[in-house]
PDB file of N, CA and C in Angstrom:
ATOM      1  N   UNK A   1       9.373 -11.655 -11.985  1.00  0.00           N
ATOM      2  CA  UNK A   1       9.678 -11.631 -13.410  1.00  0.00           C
ATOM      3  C   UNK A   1       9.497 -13.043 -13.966  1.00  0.00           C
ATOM      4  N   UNK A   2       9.142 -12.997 -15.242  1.00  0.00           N
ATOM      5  CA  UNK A   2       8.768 -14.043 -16.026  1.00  0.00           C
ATOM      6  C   UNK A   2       9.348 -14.097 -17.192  1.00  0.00           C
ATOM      7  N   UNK A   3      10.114 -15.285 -17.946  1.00  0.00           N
ATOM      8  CA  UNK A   3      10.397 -15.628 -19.323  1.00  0.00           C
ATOM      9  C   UNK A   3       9.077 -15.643 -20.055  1.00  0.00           C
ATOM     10  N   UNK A   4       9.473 -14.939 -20.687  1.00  0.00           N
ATOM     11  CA  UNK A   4       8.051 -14.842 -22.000  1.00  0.00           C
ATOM     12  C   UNK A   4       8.339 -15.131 -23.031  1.00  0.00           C
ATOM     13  N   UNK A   5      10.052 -14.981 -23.686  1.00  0.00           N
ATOM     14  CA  UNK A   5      10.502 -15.300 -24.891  1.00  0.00           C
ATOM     15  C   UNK A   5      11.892 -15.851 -25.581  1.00  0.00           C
ATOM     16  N   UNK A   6      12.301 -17.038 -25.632  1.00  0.00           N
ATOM     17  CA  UNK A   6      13.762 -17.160 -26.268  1.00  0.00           C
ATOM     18  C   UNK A   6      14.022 -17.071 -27.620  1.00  0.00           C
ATOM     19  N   UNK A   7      15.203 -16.161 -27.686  1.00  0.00           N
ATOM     20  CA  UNK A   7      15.312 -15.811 -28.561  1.00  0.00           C
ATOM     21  C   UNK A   7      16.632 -16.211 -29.376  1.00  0.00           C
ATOM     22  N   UNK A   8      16.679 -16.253 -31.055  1.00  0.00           N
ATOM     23  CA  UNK A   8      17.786 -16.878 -31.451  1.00  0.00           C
ATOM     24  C   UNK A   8      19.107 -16.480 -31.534  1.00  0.00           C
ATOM     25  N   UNK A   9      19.113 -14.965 -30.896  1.00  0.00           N
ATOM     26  CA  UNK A   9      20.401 -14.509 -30.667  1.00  0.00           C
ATOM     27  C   UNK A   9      20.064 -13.567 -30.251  1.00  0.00           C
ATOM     28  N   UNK A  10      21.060 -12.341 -29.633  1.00  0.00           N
ATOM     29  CA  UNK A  10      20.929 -11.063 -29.273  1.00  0.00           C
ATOM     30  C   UNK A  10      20.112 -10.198 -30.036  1.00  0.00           C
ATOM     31  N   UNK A  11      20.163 -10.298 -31.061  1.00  0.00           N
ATOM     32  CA  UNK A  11      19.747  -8.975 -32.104  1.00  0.00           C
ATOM     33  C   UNK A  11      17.886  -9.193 -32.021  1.00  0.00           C
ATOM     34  N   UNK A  12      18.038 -10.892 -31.599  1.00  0.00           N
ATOM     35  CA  UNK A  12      16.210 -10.609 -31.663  1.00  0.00           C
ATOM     36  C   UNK A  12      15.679 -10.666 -30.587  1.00  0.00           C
ATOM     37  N   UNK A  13      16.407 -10.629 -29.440  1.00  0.00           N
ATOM     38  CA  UNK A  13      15.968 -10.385 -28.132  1.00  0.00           C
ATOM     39  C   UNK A  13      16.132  -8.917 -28.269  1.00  0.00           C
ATOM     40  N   UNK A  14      16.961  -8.218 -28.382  1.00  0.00           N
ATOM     41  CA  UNK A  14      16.481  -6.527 -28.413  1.00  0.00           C
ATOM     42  C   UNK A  14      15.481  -6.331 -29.223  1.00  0.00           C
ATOM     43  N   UNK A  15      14.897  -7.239 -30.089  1.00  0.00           N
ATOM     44  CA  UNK A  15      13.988  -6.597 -30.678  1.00  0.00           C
ATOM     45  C   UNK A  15      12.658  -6.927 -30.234  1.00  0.00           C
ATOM     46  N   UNK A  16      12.593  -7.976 -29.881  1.00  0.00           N
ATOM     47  CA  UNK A  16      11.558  -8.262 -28.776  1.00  0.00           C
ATOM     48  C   UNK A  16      11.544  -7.275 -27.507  1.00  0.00           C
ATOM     49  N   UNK A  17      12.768  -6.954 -26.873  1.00  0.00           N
ATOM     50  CA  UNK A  17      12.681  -6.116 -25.750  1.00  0.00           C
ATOM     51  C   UNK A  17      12.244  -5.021 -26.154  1.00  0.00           C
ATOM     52  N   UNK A  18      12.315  -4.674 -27.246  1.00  0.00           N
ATOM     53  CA  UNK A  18      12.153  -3.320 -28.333  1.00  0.00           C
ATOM     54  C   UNK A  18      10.612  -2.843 -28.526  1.00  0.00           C
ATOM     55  N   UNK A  19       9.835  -4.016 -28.763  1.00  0.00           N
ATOM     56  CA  UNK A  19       8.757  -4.142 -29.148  1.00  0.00           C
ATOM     57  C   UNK A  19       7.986  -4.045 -27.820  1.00  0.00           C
ATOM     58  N   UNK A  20       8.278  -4.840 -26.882  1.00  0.00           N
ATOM     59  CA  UNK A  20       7.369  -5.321 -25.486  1.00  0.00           C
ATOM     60  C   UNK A  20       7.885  -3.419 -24.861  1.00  0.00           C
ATOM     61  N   UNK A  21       8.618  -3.083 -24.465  1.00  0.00           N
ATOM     62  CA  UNK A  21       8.600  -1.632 -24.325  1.00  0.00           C
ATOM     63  C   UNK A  21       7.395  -0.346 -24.827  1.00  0.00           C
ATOM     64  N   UNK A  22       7.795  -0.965 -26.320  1.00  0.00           N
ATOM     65  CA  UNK A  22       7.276   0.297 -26.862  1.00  0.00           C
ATOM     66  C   UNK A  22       5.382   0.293 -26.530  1.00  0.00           C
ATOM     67  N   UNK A  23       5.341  -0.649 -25.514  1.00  0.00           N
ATOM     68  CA  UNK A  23       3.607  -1.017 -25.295  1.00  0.00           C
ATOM     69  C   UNK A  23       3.722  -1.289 -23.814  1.00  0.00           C
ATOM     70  N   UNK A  24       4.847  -0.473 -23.398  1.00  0.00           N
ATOM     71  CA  UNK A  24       4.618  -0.101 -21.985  1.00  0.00           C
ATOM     72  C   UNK A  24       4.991  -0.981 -20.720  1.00  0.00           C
ATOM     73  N   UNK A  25       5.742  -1.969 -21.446  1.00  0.00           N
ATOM     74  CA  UNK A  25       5.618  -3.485 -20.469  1.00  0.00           C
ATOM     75  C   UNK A  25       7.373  -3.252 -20.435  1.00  0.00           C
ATOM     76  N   UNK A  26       7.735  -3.344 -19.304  1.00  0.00           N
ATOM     77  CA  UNK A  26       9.156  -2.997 -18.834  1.00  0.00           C
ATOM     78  C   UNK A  26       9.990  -4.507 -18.880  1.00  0.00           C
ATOM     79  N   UNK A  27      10.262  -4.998 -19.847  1.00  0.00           N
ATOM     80  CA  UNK A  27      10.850  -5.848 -20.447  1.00  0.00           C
ATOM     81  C   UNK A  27      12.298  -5.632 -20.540  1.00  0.00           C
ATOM     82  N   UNK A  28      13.116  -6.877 -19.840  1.00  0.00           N
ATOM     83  CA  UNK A  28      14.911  -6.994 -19.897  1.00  0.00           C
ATOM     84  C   UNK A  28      15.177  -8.207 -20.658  1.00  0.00           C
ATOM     85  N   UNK A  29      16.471  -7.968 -21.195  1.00  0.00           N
ATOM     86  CA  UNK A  29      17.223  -9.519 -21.640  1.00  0.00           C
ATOM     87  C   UNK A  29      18.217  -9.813 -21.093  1.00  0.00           C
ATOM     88  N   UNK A  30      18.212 -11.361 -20.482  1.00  0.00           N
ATOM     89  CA  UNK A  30      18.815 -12.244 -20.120  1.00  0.00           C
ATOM     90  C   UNK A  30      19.501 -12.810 -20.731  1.00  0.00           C
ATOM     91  N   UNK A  31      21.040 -12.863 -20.197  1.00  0.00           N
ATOM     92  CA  UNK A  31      21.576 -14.181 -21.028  1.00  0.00           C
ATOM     93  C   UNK A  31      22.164 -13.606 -23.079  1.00  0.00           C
ATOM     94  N   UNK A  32      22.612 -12.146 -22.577  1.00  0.00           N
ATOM     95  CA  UNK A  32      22.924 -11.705 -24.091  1.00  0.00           C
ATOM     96  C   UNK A  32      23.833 -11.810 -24.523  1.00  0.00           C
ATOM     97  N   UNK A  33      24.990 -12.777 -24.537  1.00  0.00           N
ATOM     98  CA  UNK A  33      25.935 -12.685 -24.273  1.00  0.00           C
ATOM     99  C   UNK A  33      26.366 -13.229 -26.199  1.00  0.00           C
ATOM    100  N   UNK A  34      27.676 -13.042 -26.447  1.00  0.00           N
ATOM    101  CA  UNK A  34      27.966 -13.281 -27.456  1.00  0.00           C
ATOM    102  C   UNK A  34      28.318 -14.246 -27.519  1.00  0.00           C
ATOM    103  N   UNK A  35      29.318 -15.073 -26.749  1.00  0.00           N
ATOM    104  CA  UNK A  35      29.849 -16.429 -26.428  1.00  0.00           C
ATOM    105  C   UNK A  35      28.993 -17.341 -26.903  1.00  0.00           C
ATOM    106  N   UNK A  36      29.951 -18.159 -28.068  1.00  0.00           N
ATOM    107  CA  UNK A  36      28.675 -19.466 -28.659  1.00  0.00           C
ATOM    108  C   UNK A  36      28.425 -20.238 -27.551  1.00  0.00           C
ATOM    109  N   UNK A  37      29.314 -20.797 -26.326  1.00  0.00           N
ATOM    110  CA  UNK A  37      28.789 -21.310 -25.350  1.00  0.00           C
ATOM    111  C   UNK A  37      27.409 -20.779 -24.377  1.00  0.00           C
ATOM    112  N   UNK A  38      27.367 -19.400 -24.095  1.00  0.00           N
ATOM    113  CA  UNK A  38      26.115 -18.989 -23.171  1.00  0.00           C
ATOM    114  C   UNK A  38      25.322 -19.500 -23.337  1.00  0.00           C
ATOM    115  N   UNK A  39      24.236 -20.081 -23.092  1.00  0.00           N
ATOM    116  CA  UNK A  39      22.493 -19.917 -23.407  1.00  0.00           C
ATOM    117  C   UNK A  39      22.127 -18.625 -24.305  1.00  0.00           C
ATOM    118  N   UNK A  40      21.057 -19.378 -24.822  1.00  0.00           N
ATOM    119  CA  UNK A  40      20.265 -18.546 -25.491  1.00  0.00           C
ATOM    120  C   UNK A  40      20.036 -17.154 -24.879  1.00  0.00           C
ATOM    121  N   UNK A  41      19.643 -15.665 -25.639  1.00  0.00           N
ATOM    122  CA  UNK A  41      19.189 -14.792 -24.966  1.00  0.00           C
ATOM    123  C   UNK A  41      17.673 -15.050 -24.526  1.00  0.00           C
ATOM    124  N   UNK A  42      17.334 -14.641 -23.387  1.00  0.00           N
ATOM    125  CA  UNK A  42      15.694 -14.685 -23.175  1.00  0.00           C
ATOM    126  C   UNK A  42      15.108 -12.948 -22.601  1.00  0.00           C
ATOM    127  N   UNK A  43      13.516 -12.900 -22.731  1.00  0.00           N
ATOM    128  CA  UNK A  43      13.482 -11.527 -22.322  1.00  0.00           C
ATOM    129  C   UNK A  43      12.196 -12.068 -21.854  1.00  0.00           C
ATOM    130  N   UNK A  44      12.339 -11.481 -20.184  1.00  0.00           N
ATOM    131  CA  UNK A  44      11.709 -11.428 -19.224  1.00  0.00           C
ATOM    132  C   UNK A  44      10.951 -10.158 -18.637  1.00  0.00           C
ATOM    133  N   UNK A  45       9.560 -10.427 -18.438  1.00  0.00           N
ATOM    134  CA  UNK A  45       8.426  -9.158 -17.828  1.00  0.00           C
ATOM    135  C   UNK A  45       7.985  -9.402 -16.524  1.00  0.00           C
ATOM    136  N   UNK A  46       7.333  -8.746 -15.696  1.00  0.00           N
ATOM    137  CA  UNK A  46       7.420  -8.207 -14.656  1.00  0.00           C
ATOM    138  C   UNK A  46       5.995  -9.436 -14.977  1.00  0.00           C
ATOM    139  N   UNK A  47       5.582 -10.103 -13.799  1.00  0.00           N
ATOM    140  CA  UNK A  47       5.063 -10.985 -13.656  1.00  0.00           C
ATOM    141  C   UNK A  47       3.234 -10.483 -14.247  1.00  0.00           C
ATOM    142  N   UNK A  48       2.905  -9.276 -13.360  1.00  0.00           N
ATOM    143  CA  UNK A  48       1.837  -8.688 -13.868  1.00  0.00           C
ATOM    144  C   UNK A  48       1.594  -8.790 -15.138  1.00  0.00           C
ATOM    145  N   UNK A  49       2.551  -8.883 -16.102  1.00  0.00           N
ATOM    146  CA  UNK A  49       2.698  -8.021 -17.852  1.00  0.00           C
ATOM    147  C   UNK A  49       2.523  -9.186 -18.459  1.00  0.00           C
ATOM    148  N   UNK A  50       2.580 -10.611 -17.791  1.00  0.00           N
ATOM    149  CA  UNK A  50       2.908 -11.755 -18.801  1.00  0.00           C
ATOM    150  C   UNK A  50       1.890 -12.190 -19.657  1.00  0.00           C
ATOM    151  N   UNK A  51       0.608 -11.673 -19.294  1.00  0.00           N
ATOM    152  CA  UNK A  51      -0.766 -11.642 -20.367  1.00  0.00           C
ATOM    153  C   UNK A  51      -0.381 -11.081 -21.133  1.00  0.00           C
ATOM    154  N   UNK A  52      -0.339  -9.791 -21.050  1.00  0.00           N
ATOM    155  CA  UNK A  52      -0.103  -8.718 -22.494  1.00  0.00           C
ATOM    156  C   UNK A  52       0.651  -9.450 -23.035  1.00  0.00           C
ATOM    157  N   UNK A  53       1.977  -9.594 -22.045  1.00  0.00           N
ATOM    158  CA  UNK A  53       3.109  -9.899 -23.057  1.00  0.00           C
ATOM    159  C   UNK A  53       3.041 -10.879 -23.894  1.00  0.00           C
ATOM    160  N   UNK A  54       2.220 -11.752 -23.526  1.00  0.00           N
ATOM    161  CA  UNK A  54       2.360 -13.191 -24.654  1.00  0.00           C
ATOM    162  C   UNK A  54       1.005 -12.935 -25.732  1.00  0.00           C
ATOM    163  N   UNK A  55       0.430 -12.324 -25.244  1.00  0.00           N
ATOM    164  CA  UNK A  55      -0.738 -11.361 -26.229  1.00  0.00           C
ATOM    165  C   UNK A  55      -0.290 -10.821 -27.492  1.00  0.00           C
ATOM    166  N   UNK A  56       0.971 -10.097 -27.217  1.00  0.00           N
ATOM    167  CA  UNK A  56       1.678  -9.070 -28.131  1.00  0.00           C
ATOM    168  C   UNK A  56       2.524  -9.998 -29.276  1.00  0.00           C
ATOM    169  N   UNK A  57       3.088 -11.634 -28.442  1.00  0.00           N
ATOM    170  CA  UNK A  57       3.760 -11.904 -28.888  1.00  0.00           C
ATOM    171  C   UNK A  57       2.810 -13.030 -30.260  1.00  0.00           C
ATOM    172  N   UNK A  58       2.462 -13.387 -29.375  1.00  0.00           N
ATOM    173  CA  UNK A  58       1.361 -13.964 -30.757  1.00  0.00           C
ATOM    174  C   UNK A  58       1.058 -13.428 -31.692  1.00  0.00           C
ATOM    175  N   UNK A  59       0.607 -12.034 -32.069  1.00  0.00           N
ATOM    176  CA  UNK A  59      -0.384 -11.328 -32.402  1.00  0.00           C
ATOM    177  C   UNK A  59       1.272 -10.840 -33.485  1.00  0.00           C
ATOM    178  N   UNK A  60       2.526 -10.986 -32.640  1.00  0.00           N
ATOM    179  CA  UNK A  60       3.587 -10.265 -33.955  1.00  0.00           C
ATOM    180  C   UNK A  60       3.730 -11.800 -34.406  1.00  0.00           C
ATOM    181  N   UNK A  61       3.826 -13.248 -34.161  1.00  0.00           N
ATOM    182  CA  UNK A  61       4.657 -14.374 -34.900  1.00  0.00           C
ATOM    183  C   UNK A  61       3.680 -14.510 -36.535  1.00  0.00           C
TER     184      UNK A  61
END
């Protein structure tokens, strides 16, 4: 597994996980925690996927 994306809070890491799914790429988030202390959320793909995935991600910024 690979970080492909940090995100600025929970709500946009599910939506990233949301998105990288719905195109088949089995995408989790890391680190979702509510606590202002945690780290950032991040969402990580299966090492194979990390082309697409940063493909997809460009192609939405």
């Amino acid at each position: 597994m690979k970080q492909v994306y940090i995100a600025s809070g929970p709500a946009d890491a599910e939506f990233i996980r949301a998105l990288l799914r719905a195109e088949g790429i089995g995408a989790v988030v890391q680190g979702d925690s509510a606590l202002p202390s945690a780290p950032l959320p991040s969402v990580w793909v299966p090492d194979e996927d990390v082309p697409r995935a940063r493909e997809l991600l460009d192609d939405s910024a």
